[in-house]
N, C-alpha and C. Protein backbone atom coordinates (compact mmCIF):
# COMPACT_ATOMS: atom_id res chain seq x y z
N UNK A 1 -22.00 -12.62 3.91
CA UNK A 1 -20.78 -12.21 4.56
C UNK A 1 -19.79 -11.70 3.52
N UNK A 2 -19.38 -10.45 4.07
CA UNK A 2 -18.21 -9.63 2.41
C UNK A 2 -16.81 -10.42 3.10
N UNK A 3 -16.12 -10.78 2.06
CA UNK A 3 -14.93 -11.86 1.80
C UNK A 3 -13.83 -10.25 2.40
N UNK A 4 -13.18 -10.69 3.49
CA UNK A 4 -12.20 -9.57 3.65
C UNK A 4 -10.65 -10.12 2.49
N UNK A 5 -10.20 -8.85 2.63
CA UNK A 5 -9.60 -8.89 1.13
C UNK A 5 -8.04 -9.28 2.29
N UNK A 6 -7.02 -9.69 1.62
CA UNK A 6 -5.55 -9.99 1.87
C UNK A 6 -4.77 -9.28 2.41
N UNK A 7 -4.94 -8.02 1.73
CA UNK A 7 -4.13 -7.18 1.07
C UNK A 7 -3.17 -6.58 2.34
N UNK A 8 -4.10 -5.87 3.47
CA UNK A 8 -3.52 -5.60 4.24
C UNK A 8 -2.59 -6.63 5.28
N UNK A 9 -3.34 -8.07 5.36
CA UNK A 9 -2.72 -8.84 5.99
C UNK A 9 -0.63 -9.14 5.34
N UNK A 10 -1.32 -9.16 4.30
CA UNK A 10 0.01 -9.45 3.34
C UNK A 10 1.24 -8.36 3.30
N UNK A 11 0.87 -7.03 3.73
CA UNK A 11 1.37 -5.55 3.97
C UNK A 11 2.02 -5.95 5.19
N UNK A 12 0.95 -5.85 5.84
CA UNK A 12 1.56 -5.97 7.43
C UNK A 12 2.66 -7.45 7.61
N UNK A 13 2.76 -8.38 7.12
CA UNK A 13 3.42 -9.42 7.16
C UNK A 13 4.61 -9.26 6.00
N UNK A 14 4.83 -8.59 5.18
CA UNK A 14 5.79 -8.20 5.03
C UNK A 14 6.60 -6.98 5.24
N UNK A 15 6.18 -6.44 5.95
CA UNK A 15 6.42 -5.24 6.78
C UNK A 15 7.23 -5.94 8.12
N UNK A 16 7.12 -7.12 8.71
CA UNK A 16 7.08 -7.56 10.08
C UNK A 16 8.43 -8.52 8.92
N UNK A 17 8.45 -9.11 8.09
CA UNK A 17 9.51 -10.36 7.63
C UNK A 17 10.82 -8.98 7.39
N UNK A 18 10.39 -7.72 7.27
CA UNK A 18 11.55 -6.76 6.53
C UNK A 18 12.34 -6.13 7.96
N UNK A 19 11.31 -5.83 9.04
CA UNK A 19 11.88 -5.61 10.52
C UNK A 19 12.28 -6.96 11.13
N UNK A 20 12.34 -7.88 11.23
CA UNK A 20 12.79 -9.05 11.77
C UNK A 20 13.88 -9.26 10.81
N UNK A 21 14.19 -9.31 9.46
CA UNK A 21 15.16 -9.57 9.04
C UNK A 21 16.23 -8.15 8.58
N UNK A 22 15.92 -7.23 9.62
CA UNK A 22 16.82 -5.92 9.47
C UNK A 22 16.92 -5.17 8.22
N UNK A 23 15.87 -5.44 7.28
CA UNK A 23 15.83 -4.72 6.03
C UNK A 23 14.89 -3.62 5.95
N UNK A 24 15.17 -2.55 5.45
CA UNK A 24 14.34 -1.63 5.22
C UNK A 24 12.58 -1.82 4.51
N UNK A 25 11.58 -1.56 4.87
CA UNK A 25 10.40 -1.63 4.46
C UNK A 25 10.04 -0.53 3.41
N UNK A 26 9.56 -0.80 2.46
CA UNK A 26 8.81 0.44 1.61
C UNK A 26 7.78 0.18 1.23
N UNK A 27 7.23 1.23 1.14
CA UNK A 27 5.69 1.28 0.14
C UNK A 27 5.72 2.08 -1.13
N UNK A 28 5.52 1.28 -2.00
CA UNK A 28 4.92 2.00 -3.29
C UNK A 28 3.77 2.63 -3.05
N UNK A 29 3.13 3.57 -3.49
CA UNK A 29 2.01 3.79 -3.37
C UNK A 29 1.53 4.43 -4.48
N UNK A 30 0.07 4.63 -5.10
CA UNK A 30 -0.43 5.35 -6.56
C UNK A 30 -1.24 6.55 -5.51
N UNK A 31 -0.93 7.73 -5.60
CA UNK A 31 -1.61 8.76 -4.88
C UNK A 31 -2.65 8.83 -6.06
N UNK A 32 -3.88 9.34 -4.95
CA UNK A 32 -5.19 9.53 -5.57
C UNK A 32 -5.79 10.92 -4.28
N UNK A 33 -7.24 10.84 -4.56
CA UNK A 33 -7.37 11.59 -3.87
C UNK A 33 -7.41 11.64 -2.48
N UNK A 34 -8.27 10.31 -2.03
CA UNK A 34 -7.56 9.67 -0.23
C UNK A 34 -6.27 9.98 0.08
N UNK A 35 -5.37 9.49 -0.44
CA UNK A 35 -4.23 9.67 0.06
C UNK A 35 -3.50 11.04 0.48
N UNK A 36 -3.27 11.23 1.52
CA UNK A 36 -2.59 12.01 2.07
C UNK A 36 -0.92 12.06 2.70
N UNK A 37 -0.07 12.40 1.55
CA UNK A 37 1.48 12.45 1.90
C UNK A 37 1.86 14.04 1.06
N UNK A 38 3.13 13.78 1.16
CA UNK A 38 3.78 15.65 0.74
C UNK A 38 3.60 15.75 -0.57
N UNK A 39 3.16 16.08 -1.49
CA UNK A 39 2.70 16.32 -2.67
C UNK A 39 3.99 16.72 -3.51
N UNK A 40 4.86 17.17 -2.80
CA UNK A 40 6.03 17.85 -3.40
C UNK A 40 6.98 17.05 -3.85
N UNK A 41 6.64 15.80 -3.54
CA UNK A 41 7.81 14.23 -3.49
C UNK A 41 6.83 13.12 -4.42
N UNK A 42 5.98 13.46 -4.94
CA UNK A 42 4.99 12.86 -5.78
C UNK A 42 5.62 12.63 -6.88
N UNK A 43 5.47 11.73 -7.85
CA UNK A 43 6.19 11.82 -8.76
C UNK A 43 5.38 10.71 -10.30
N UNK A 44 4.94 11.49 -10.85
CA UNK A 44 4.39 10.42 -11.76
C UNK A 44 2.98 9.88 -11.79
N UNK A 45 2.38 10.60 -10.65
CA UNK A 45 1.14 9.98 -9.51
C UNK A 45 1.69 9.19 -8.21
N UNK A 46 2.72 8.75 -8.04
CA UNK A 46 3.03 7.67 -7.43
C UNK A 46 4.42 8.35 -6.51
N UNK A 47 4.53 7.50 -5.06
CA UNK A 47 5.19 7.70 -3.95
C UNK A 47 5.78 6.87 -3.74
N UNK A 48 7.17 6.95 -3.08
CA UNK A 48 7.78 5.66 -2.16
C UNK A 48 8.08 6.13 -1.15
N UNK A 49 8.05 5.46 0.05
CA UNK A 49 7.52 5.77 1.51
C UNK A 49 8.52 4.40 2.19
N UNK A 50 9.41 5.14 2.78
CA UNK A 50 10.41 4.52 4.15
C UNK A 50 8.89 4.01 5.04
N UNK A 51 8.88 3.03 5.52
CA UNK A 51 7.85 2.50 6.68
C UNK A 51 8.47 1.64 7.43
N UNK A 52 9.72 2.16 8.13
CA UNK A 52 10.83 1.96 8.90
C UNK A 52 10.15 1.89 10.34
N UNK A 53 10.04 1.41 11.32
CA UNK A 53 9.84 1.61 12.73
C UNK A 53 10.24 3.04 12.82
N UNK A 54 11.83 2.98 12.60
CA UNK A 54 12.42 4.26 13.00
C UNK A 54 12.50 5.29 11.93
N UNK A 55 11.84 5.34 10.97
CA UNK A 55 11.79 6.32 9.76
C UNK A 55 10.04 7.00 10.50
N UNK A 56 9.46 6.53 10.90
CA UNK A 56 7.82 6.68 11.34
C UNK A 56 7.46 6.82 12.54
N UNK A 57 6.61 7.33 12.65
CA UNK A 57 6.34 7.71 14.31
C UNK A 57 4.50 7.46 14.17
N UNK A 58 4.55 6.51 15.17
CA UNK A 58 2.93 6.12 15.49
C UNK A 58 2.82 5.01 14.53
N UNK A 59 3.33 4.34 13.58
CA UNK A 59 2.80 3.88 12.36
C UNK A 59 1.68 2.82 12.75
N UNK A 60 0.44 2.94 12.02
CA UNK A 60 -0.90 2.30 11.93
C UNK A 60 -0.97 1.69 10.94
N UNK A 61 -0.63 -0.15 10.78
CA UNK A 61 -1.08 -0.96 9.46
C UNK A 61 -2.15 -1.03 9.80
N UNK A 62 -3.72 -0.76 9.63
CA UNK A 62 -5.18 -1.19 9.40
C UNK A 62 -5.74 -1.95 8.64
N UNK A 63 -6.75 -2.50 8.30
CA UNK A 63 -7.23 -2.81 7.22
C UNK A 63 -7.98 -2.11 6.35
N UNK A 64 -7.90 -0.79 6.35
CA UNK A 64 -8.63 0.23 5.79
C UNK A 64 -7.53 1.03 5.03
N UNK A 65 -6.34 1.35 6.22
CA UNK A 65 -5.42 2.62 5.71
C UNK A 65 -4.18 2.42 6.45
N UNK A 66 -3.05 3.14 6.42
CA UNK A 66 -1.86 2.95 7.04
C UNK A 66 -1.49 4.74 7.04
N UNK A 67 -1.43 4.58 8.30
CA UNK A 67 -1.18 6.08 8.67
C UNK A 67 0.17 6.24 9.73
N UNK A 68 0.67 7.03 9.51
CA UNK A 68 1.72 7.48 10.32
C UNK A 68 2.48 8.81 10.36
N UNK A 69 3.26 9.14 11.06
CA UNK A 69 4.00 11.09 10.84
C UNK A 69 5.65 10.36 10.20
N UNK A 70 5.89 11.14 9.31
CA UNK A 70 7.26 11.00 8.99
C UNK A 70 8.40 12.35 8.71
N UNK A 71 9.47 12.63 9.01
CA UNK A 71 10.17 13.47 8.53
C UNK A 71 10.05 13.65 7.20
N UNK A 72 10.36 14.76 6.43
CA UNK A 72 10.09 14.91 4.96
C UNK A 72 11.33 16.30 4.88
N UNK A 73 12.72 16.29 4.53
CA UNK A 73 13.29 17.33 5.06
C UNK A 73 13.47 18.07 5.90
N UNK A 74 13.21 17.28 7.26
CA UNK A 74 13.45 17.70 8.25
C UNK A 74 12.12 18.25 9.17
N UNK A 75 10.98 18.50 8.37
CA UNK A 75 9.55 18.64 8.94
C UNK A 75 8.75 17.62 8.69
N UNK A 76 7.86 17.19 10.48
CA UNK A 76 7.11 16.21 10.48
C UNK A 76 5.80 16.38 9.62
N UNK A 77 5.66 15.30 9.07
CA UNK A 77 4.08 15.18 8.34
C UNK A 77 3.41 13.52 8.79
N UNK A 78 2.23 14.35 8.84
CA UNK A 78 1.07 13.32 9.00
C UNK A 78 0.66 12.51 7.18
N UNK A 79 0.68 11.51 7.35
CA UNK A 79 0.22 10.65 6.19
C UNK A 79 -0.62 9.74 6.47
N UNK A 80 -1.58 9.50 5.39
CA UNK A 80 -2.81 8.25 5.46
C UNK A 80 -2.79 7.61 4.22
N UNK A 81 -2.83 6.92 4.19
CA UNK A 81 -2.78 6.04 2.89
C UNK A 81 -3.90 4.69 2.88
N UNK A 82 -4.50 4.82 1.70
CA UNK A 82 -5.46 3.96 1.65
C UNK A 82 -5.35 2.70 1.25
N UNK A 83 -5.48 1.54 1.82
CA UNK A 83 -5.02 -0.13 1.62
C UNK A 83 -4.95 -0.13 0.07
N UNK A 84 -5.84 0.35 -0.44
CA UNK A 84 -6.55 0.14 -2.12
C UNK A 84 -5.20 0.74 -2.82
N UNK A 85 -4.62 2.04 -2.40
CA UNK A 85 -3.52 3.05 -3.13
C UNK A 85 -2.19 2.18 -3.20
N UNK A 86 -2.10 1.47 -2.02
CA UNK A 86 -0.64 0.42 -2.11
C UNK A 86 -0.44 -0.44 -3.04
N UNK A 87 0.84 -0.07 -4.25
CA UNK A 87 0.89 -0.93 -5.06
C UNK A 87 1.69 -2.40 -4.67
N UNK A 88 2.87 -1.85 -3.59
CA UNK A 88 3.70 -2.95 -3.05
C UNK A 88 4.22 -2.87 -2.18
N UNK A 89 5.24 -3.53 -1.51
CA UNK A 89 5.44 -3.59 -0.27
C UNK A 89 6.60 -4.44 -0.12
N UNK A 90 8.31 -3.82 0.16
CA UNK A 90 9.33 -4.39 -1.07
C UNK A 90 10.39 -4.14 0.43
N UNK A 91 11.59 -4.74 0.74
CA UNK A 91 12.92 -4.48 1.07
C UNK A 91 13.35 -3.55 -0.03
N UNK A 92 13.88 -2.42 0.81
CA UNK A 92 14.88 -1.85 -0.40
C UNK A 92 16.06 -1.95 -0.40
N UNK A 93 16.62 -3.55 0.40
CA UNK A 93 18.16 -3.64 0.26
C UNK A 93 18.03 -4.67 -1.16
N UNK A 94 16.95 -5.28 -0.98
CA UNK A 94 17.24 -6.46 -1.96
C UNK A 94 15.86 -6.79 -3.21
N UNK A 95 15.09 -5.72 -2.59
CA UNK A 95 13.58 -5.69 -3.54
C UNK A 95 12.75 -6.64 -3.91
N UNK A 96 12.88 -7.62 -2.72
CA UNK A 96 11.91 -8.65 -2.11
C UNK A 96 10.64 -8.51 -1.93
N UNK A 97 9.68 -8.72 -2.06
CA UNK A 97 8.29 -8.53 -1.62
C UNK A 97 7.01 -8.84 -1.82
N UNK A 98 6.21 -7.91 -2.16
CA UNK A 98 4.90 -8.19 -2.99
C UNK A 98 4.60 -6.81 -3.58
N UNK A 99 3.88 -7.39 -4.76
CA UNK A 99 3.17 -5.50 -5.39
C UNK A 99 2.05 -6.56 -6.01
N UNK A 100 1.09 -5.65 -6.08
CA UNK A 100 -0.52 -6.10 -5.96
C UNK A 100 -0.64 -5.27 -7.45
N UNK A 101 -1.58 -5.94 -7.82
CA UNK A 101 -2.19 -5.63 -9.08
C UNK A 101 -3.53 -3.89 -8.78
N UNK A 102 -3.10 -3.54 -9.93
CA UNK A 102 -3.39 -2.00 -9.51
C UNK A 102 -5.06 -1.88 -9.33
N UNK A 103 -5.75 -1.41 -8.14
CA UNK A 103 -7.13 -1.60 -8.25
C UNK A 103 -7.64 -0.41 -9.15
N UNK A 104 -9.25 -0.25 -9.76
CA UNK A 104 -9.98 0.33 -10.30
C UNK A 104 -10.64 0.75 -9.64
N UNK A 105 -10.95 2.00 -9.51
CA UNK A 105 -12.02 2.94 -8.78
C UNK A 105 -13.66 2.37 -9.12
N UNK A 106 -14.53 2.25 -7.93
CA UNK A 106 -15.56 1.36 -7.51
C UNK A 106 -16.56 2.10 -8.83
N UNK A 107 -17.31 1.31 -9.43
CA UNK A 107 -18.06 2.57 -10.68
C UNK A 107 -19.47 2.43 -10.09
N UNK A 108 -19.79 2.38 -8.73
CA UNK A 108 -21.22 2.77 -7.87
C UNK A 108 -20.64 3.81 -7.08
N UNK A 109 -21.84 3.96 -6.10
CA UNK A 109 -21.69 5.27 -5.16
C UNK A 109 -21.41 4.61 -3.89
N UNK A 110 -21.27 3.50 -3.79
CA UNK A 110 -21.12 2.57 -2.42
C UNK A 110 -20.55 2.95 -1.46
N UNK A 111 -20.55 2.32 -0.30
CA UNK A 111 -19.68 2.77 0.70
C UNK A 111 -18.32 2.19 0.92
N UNK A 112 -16.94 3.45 1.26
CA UNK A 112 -15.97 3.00 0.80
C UNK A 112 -15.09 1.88 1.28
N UNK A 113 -14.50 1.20 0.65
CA UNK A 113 -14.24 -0.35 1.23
C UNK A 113 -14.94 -1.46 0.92
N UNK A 114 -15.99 -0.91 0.40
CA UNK A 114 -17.24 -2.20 0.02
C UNK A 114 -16.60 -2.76 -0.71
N UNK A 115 -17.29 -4.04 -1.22
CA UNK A 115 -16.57 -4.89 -2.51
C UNK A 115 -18.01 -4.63 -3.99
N UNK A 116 -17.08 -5.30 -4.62
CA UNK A 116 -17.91 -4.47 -5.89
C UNK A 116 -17.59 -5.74 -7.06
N UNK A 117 -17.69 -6.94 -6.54
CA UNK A 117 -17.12 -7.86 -7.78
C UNK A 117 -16.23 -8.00 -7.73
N UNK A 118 -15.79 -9.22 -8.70
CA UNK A 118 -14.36 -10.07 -9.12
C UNK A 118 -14.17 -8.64 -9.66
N UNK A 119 -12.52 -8.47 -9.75
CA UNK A 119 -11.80 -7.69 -10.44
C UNK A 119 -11.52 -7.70 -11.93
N UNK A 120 -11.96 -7.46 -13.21
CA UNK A 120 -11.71 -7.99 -14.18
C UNK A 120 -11.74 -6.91 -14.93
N UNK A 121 -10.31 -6.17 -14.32
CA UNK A 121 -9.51 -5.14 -15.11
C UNK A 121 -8.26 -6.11 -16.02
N UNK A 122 -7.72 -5.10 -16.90
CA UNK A 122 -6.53 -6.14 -17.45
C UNK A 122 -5.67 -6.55 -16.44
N UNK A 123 -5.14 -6.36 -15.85
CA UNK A 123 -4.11 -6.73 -14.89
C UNK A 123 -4.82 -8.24 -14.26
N UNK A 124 -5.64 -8.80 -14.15
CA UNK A 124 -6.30 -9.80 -14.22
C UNK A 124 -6.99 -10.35 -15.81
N UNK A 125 -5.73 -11.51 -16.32
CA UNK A 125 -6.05 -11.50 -17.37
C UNK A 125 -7.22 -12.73 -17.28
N UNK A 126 -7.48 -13.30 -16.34
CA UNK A 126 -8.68 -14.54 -16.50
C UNK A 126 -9.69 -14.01 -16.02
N UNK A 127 -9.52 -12.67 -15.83
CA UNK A 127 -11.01 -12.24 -15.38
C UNK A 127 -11.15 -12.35 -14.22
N UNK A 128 -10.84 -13.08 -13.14
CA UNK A 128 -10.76 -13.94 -11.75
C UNK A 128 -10.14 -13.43 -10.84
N UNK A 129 -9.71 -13.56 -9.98
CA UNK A 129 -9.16 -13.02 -8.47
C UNK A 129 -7.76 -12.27 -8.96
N UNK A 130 -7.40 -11.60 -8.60
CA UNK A 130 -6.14 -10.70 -9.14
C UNK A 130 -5.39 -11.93 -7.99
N UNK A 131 -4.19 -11.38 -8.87
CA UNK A 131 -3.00 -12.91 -8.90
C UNK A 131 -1.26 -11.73 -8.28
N UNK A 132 -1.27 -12.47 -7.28
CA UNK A 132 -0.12 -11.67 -6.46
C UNK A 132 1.28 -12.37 -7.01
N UNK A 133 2.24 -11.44 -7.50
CA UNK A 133 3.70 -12.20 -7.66
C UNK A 133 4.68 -11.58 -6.81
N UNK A 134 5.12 -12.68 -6.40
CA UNK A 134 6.82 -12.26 -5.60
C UNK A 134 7.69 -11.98 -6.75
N UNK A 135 8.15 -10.57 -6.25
CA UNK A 135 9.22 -9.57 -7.01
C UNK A 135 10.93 -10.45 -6.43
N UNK A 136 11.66 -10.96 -6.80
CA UNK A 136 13.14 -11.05 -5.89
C UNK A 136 13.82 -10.31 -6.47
């Protein structure tokens, strides 16, 4: 049985603590090639993304991807974002949250989402389960 991973549960639950407590939701995100947002607002590799009820239209937390349409200067865009691309997941009144340790691209041909081993990039310095910190 493959161990389902947190990640999204932990997204979506602080996504739900930031709308219940009237604070704005964001996503960090590391664009790669999955990811699909405005390229023009990219910055560094990396995105921050309003995931407002009312900033988003349709919004989909999955356990795969988080997709939704958002204004971007005034024209709607479709975005998908892949669970793996989310670095964090923050209030931006008070920058509360979680940010996840940055994953490594799978080095098989597997199918995507599979698991592939303990994580034992640096950002996991024991080698062992990548280790989540609350940002306040």
């Amino acid at each position: 049985m493959v161990e389902r991973s947190t990640k999204p549960y932990l997204i979506r639950a602080i996504h739900e603590w930031c709308s219940d407590s009237n604070l704005t939701p964001y996503l960090s995100v590391k664009v790669n090639a999955q990811t699909r947002v405005p390229m023009e607002y990219v910055k560094n590799g990396e995105i921050v993304l309003n995931v407002a009820y009312d900033a988003t239209h349709k919004l989909t937390i999955g356990n795969d991807s988080i997709q939704f349409a958002a204004r971007f200067n005034g024209v709607s865009r479709e975005c998908s974002i892949p669970i793996e691309a989310v670095l964090g997941v923050f209030a931006r009144e008070n920058g509360q949250g979680l940010f996840f340790p940055q994953e490594s691209a799978p080095a098989d041909t597997s199918a995507p989402g599979t698991a592939n081993g303990p994580d034992t990039s640096p950002s996991s310095p024991n080698g062992g389960k990548p280790k989540l910190q609350v940002v306040k």
